[in-house]
PDB file of N, CA and C in Angstrom:
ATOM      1  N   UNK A   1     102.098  97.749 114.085  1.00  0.00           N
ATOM      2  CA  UNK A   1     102.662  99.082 114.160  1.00  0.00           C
ATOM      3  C   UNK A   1     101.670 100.117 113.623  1.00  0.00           C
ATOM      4  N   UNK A   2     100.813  99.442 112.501  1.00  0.00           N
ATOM      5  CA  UNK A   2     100.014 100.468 112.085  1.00  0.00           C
ATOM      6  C   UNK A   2      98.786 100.721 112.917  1.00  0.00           C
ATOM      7  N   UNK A   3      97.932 100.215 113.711  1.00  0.00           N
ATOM      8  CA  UNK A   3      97.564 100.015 114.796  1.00  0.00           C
ATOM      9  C   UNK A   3      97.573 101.022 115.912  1.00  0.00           C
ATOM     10  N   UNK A   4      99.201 100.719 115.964  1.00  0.00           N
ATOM     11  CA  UNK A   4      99.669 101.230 117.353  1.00  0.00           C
ATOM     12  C   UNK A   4      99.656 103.116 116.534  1.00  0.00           C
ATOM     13  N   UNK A   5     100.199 103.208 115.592  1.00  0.00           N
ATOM     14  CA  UNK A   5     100.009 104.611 115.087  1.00  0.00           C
ATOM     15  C   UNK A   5      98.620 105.586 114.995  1.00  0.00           C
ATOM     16  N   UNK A   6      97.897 105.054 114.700  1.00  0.00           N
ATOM     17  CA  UNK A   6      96.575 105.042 114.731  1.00  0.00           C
ATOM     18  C   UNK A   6      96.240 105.728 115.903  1.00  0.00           C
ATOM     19  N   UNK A   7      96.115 104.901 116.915  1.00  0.00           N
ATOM     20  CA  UNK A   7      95.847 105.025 118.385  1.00  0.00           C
ATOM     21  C   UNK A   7      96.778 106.422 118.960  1.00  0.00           C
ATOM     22  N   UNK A   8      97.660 106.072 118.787  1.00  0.00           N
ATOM     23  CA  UNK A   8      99.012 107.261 119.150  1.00  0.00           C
ATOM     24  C   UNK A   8      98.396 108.472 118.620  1.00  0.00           C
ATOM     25  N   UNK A   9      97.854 108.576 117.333  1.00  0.00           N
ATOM     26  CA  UNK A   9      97.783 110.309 116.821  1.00  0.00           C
ATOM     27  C   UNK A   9      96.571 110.356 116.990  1.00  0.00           C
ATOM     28  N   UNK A  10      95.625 109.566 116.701  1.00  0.00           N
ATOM     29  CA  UNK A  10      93.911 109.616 117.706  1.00  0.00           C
ATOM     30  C   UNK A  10      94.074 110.328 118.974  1.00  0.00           C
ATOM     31  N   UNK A  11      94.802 109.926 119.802  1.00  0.00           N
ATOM     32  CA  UNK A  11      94.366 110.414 121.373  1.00  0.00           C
ATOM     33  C   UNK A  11      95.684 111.818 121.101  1.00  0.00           C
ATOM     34  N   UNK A  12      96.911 111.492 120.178  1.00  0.00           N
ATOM     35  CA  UNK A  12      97.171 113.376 120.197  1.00  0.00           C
ATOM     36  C   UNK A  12      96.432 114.248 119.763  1.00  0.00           C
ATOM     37  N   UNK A  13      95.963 113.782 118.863  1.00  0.00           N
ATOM     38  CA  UNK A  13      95.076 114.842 118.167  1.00  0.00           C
ATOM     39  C   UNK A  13      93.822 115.280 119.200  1.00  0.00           C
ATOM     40  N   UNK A  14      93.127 114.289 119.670  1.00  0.00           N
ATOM     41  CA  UNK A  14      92.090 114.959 120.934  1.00  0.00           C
ATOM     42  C   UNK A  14      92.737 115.492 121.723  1.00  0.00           C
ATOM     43  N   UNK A  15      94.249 115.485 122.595  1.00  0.00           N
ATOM     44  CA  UNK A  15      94.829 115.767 123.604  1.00  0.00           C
ATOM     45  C   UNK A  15      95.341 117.287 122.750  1.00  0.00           C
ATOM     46  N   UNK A  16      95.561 117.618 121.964  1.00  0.00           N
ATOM     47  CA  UNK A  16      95.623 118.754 121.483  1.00  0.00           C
ATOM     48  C   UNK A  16      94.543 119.585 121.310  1.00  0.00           C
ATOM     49  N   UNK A  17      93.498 119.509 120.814  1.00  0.00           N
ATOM     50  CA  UNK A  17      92.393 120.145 120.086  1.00  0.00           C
ATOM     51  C   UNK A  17      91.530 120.399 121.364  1.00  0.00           C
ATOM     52  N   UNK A  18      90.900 119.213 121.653  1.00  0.00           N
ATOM     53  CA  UNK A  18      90.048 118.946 122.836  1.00  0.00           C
ATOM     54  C   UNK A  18      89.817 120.443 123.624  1.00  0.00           C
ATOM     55  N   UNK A  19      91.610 120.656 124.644  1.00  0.00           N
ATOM     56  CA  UNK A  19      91.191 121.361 125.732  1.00  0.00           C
ATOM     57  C   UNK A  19      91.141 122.871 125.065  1.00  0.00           C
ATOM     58  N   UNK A  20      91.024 123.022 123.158  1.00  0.00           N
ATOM     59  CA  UNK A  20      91.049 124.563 123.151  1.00  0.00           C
ATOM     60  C   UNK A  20      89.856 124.667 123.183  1.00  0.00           C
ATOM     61  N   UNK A  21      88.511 123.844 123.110  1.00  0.00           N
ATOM     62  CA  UNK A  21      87.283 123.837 123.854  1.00  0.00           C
ATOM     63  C   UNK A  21      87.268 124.592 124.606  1.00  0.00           C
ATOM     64  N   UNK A  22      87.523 124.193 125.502  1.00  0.00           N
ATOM     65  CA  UNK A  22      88.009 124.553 127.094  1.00  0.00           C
ATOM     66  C   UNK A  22      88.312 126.052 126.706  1.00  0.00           C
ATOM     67  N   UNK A  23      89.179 125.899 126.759  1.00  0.00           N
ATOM     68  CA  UNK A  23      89.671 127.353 126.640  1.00  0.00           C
ATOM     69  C   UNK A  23      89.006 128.454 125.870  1.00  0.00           C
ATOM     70  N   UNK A  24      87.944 128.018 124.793  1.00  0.00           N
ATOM     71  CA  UNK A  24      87.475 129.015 124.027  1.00  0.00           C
ATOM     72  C   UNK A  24      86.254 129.211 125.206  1.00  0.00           C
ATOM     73  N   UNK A  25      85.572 128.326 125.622  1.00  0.00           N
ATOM     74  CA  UNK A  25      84.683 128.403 126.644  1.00  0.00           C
ATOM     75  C   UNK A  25      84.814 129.480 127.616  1.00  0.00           C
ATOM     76  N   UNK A  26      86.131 129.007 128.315  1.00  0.00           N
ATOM     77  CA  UNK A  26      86.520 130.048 129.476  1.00  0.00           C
ATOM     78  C   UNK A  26      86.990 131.529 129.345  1.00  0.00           C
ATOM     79  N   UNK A  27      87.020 132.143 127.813  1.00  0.00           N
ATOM     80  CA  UNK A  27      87.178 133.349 127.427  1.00  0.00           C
ATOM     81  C   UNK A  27      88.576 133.434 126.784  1.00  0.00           C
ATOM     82  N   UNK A  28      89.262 132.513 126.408  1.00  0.00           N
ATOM     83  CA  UNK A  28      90.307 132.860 126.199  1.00  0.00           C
ATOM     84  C   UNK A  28      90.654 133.203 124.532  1.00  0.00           C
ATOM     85  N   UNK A  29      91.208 133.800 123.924  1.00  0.00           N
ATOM     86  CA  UNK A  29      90.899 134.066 122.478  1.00  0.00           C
ATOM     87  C   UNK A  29      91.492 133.591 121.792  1.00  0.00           C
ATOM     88  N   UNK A  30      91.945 133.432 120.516  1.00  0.00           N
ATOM     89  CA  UNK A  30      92.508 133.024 119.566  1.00  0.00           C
ATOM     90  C   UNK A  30      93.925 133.133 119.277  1.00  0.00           C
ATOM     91  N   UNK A  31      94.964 132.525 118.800  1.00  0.00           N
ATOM     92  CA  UNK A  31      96.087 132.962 118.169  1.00  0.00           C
ATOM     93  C   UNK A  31      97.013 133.789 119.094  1.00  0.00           C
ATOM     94  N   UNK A  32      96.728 133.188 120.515  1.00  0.00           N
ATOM     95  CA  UNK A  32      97.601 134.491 121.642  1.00  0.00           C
ATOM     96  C   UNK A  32      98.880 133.664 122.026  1.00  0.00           C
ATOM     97  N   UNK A  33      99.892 134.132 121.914  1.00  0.00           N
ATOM     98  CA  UNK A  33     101.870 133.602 122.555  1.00  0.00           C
ATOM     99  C   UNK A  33     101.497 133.816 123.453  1.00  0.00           C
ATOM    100  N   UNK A  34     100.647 134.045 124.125  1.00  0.00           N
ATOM    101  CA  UNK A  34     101.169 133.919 126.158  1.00  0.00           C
ATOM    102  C   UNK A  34      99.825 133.619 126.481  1.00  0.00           C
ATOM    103  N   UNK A  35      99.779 132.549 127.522  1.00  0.00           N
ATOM    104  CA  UNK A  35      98.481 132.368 128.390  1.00  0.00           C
ATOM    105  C   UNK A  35      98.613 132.597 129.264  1.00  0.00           C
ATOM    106  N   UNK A  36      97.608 133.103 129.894  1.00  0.00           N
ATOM    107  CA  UNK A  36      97.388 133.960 131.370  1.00  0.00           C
ATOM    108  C   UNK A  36      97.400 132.548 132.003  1.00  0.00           C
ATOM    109  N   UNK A  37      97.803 132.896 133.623  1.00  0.00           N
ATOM    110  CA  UNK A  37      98.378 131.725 134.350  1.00  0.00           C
ATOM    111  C   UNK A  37      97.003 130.836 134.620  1.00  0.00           C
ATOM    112  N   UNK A  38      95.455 131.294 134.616  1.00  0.00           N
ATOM    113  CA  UNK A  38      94.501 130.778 134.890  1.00  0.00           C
ATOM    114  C   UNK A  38      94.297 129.753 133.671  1.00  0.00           C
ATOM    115  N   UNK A  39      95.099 129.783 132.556  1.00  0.00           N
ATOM    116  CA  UNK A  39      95.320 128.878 131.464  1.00  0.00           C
ATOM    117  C   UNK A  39      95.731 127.528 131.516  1.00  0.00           C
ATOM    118  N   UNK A  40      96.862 128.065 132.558  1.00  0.00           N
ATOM    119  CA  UNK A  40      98.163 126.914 131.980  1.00  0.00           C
ATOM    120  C   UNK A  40      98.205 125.565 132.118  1.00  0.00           C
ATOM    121  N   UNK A  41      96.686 125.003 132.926  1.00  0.00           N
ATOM    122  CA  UNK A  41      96.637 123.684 132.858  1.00  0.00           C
ATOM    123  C   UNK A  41      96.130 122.981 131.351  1.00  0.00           C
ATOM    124  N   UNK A  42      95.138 123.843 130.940  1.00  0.00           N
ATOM    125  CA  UNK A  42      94.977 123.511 129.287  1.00  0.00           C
ATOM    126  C   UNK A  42      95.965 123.383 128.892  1.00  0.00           C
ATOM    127  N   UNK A  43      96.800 124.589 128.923  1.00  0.00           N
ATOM    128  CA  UNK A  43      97.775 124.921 128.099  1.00  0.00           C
ATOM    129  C   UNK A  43      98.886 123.701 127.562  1.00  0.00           C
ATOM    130  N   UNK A  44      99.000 122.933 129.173  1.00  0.00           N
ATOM    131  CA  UNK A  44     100.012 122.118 129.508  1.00  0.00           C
ATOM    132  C   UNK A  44      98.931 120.490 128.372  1.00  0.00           C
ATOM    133  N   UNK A  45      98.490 120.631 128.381  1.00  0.00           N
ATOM    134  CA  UNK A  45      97.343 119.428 128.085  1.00  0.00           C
ATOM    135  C   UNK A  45      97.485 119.453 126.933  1.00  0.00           C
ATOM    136  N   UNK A  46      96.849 120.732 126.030  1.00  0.00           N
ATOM    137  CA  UNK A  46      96.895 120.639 124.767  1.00  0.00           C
ATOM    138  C   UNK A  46      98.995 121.054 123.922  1.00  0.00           C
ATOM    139  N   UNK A  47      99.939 121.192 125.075  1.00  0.00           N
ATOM    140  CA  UNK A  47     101.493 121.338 124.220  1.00  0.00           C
ATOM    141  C   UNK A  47     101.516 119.538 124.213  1.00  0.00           C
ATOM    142  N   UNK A  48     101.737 118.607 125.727  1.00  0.00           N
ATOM    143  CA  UNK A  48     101.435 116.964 126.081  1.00  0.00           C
ATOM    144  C   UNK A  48     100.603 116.361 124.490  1.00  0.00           C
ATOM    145  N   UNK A  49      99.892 116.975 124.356  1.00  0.00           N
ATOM    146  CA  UNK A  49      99.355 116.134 123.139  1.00  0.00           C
ATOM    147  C   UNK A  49      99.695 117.030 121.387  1.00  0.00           C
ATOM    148  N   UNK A  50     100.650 117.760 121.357  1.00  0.00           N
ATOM    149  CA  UNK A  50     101.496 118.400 120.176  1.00  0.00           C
ATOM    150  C   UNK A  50     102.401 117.146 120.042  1.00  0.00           C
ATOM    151  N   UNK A  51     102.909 116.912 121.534  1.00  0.00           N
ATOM    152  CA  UNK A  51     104.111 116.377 121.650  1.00  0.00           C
ATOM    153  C   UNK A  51     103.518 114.357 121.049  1.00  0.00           C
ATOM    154  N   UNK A  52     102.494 114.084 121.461  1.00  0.00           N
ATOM    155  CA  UNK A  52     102.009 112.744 121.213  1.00  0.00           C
ATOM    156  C   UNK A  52     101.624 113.075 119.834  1.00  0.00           C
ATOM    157  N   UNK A  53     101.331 113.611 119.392  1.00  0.00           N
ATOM    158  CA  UNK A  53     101.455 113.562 117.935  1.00  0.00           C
ATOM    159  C   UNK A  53     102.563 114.161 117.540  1.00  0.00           C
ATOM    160  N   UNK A  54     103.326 114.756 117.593  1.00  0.00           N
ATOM    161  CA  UNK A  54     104.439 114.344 116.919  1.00  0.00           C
ATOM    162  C   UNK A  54     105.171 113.185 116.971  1.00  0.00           C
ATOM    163  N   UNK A  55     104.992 112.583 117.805  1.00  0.00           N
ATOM    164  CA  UNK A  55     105.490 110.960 117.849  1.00  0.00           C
ATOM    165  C   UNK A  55     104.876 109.689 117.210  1.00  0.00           C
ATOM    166  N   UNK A  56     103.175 110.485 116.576  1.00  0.00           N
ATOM    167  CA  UNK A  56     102.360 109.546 115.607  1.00  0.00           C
ATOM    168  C   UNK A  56     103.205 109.626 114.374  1.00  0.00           C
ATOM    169  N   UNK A  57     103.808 110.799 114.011  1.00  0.00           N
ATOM    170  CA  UNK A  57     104.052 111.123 112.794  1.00  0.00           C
ATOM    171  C   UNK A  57     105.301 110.569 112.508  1.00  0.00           C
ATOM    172  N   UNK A  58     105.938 110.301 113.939  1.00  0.00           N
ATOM    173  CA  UNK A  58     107.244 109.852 113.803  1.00  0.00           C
ATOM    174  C   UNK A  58     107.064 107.998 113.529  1.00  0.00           C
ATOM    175  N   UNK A  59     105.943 108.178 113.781  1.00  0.00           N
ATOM    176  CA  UNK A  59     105.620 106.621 113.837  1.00  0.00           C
ATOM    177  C   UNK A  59     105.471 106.278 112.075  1.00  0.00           C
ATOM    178  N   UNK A  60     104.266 106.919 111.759  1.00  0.00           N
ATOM    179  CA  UNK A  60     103.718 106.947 110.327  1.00  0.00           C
ATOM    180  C   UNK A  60     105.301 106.975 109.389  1.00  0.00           C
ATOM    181  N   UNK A  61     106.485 108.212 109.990  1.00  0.00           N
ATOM    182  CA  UNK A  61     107.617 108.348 108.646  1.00  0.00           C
ATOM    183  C   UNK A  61     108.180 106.942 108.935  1.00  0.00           C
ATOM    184  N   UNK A  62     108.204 106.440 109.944  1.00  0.00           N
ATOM    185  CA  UNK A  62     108.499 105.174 110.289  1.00  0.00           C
ATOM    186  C   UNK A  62     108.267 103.624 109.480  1.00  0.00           C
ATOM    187  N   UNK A  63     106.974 104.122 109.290  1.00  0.00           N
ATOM    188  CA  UNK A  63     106.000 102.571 108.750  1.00  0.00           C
ATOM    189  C   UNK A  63     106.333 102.645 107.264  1.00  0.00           C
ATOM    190  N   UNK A  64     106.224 103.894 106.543  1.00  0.00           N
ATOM    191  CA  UNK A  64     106.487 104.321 105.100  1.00  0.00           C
ATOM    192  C   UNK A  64     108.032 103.765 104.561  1.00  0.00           C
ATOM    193  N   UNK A  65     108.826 104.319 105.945  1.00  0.00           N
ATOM    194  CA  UNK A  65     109.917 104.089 105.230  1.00  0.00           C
ATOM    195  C   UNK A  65     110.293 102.794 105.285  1.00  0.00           C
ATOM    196  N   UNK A  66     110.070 101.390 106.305  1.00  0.00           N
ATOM    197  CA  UNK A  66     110.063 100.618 106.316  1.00  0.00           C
ATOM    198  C   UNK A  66     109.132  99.275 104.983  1.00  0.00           C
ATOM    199  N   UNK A  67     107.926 100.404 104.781  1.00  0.00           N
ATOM    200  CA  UNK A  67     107.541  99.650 103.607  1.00  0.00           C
ATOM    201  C   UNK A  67     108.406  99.834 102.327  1.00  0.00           C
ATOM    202  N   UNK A  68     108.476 100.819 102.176  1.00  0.00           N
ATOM    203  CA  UNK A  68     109.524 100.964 100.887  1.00  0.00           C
ATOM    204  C   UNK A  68     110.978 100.378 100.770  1.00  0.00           C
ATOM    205  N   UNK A  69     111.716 100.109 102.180  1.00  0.00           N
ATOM    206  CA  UNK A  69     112.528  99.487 102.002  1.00  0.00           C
ATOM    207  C   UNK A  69     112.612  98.201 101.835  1.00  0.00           C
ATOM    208  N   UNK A  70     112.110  97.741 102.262  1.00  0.00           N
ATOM    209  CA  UNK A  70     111.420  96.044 102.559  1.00  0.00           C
ATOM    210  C   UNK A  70     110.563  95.357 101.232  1.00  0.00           C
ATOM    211  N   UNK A  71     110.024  95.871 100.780  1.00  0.00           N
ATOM    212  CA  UNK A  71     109.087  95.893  99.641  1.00  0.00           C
ATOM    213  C   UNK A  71     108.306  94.441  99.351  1.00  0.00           C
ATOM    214  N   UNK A  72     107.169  94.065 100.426  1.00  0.00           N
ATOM    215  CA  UNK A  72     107.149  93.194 100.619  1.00  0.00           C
ATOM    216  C   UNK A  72     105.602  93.236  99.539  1.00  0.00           C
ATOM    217  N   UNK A  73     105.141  91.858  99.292  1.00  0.00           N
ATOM    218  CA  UNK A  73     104.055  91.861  97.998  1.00  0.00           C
ATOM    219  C   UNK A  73     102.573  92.407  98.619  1.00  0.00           C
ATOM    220  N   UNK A  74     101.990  92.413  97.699  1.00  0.00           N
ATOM    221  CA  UNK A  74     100.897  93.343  98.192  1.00  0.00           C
ATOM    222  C   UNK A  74      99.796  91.653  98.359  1.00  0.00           C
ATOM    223  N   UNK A  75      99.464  92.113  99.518  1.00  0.00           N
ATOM    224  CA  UNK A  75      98.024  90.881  99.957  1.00  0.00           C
ATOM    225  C   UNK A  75      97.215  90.718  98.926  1.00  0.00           C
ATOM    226  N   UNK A  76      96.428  91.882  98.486  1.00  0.00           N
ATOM    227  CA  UNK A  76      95.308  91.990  97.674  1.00  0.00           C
ATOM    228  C   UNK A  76      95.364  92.563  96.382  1.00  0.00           C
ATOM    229  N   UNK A  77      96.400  92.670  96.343  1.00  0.00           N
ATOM    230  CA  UNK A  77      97.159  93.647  94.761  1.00  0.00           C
ATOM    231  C   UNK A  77      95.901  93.295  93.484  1.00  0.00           C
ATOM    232  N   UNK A  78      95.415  91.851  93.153  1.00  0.00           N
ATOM    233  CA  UNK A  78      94.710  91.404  92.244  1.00  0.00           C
ATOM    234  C   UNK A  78      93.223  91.641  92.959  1.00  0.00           C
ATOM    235  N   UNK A  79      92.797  92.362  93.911  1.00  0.00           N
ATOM    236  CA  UNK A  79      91.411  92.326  94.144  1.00  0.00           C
ATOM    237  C   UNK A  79      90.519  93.278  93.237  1.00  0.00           C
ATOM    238  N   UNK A  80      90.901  94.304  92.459  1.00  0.00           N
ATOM    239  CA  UNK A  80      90.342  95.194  91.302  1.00  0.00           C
ATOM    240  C   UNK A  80      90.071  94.529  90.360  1.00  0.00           C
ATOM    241  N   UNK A  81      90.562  93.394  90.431  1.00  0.00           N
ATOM    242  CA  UNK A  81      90.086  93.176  88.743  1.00  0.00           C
ATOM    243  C   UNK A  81      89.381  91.892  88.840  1.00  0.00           C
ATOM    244  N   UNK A  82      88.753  91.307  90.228  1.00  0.00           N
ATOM    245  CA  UNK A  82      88.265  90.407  90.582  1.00  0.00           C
ATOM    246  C   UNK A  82      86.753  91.078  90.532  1.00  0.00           C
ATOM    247  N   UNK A  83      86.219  92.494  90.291  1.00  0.00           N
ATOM    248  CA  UNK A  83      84.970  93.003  90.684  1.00  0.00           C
ATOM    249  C   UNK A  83      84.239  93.225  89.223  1.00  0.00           C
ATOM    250  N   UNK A  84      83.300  93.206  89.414  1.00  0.00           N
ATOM    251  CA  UNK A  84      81.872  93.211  88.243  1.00  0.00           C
ATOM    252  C   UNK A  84      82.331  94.098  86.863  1.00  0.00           C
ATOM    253  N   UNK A  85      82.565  95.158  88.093  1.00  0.00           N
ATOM    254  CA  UNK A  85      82.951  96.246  86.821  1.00  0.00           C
ATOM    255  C   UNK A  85      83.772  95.606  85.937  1.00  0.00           C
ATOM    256  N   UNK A  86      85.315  95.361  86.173  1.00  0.00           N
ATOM    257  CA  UNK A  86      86.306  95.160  85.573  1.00  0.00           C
ATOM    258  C   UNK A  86      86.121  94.021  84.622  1.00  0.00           C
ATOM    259  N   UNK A  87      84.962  92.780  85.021  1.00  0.00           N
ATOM    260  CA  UNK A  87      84.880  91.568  84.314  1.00  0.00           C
ATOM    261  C   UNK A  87      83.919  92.074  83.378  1.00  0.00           C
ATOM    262  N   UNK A  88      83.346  93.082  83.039  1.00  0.00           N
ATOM    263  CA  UNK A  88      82.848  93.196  82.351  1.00  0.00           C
ATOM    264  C   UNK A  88      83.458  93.690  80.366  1.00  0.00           C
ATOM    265  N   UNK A  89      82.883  92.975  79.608  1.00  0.00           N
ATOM    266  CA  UNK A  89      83.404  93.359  78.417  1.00  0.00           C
ATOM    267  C   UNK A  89      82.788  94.224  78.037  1.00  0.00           C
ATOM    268  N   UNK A  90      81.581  94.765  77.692  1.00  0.00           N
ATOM    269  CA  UNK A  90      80.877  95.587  76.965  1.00  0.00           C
ATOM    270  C   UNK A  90      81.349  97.393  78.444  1.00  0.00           C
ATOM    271  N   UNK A  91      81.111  98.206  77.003  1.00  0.00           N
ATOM    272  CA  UNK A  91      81.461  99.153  78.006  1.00  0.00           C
ATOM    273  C   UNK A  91      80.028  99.811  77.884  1.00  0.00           C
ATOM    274  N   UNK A  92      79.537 100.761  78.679  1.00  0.00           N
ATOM    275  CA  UNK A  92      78.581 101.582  78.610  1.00  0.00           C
ATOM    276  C   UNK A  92      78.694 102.621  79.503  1.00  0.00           C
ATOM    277  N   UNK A  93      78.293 103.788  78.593  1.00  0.00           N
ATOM    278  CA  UNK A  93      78.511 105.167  78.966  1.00  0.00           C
ATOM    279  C   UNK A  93      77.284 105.178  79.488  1.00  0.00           C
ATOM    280  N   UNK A  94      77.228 105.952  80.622  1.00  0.00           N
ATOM    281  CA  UNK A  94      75.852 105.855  81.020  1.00  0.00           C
ATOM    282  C   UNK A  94      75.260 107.250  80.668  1.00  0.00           C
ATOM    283  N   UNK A  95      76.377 108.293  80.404  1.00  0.00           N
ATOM    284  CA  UNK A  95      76.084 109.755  80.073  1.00  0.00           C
ATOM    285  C   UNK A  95      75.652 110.320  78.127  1.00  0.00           C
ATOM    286  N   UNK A  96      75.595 108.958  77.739  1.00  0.00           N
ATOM    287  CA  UNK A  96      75.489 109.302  75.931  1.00  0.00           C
ATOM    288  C   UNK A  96      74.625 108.580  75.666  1.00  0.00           C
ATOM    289  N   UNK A  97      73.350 109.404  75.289  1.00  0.00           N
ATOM    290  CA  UNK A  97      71.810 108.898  75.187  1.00  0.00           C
ATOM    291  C   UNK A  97      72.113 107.806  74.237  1.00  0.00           C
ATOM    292  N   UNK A  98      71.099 106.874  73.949  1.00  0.00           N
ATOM    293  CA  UNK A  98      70.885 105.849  72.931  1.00  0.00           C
ATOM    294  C   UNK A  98      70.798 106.467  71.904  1.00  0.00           C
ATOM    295  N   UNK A  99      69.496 107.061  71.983  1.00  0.00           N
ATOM    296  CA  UNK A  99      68.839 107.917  70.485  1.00  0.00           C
ATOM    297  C   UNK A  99      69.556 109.584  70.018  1.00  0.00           C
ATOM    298  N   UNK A 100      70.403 108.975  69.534  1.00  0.00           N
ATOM    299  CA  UNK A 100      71.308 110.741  68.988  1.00  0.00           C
ATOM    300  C   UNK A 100      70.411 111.586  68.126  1.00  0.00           C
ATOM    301  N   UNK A 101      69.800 112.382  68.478  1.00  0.00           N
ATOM    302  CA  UNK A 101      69.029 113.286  67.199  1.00  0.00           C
ATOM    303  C   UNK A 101      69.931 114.015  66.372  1.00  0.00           C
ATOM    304  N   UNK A 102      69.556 114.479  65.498  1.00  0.00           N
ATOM    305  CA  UNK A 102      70.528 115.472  64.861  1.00  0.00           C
ATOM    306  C   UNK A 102      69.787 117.078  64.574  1.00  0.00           C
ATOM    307  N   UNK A 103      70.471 117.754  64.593  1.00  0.00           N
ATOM    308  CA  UNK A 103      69.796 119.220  64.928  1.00  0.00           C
ATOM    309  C   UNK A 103      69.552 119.499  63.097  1.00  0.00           C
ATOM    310  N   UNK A 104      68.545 120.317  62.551  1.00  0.00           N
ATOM    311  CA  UNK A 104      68.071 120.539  61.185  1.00  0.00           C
ATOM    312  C   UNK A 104      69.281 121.422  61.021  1.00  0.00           C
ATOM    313  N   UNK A 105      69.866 121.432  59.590  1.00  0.00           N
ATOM    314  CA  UNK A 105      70.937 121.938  58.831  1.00  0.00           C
ATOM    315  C   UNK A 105      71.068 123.625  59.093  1.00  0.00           C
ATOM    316  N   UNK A 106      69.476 123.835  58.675  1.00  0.00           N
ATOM    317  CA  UNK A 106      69.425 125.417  58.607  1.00  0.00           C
ATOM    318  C   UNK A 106      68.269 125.626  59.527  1.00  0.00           C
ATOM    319  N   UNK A 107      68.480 126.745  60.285  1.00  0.00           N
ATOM    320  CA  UNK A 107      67.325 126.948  60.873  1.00  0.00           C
ATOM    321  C   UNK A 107      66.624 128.417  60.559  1.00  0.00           C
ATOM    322  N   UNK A 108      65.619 128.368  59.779  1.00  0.00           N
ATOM    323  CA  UNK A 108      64.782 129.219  59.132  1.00  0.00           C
ATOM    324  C   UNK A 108      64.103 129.959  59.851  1.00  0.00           C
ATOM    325  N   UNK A 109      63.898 129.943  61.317  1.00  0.00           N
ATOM    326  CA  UNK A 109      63.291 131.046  62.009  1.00  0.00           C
ATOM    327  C   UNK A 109      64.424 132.201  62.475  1.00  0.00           C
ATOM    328  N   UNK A 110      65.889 131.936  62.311  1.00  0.00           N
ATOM    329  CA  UNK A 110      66.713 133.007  62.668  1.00  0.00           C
ATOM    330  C   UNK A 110      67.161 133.048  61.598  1.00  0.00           C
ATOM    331  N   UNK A 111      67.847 134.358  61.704  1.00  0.00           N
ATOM    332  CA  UNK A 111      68.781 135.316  60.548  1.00  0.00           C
ATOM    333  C   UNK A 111      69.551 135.616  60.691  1.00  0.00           C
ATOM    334  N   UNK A 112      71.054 136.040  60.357  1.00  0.00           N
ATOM    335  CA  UNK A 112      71.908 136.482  60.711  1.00  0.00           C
ATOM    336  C   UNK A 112      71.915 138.139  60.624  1.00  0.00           C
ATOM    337  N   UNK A 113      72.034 139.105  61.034  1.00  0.00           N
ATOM    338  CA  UNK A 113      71.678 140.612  61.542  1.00  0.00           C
ATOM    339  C   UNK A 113      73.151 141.040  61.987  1.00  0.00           C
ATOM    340  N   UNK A 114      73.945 141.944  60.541  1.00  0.00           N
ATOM    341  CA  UNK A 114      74.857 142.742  60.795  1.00  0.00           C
ATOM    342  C   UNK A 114      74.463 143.985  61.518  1.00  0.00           C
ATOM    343  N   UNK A 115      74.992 144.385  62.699  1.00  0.00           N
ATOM    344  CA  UNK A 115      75.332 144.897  63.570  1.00  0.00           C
ATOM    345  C   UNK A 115      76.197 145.967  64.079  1.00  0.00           C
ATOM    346  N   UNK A 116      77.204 146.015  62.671  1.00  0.00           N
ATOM    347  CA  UNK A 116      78.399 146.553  63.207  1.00  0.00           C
ATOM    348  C   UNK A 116      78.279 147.598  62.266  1.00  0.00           C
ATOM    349  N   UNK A 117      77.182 147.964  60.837  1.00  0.00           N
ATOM    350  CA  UNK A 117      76.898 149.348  60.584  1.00  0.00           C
ATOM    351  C   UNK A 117      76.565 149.015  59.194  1.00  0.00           C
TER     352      UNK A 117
END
């Protein structure tokens, strides 16, 4: 099913988008409620693939809600903690130098300089 969803909103989504190519090509502009009749085969092409994706999506609320009801175990649930990182004990920051300096207490080339009168 997940598969088949996939495929379903892949080719709506091109069957939507695709022919406004087209259409930006052939002069037609942006954001317009009415297409001139020299349109309406795009037109018809890219509403055909609104409509196929909305039926991906109907697919996708489909698969979700079926997983959650069903609640079946996860295949790979333990594969995170099977990897290098995770087996590792020692931690290391890779962002906090080895050698910490420490900055001198006082610094004798500045002064503090009231300002305010």
């Amino acid at each position: 099913m997940a598969k088949a969803h996939f495929y379903v909103t892949f080719i709506g989504v091109n069957l939507t988008f695709f022919p406004q190519h087209f259409l930006g090509l052939a002069g037609m502009p942006r954001r317009y409620s009415d297409y001139p009749d020299m349109f309406t085969a795009w037109n018809l092409v890219s509403s055909f693939g609104a409509v196929v994706r909305f039926i991906g999506v109907c697919m996708f609320i489909r698969i979700v809600v079926e997983a959650l009801r069903v609640r079946r175990r996860v295949v790979a649930g333990d594969a995170l903690r099977r990897t290098l990182k995770a087996s590792t004990t020692i931690l290391i920051n890779i962002h906090t130098p080895i050698n910490l300096t420490t900055a001198p207490k006082e610094d004798t080339k500045f002064q503090a300089v009231n300002i305010s009168g």
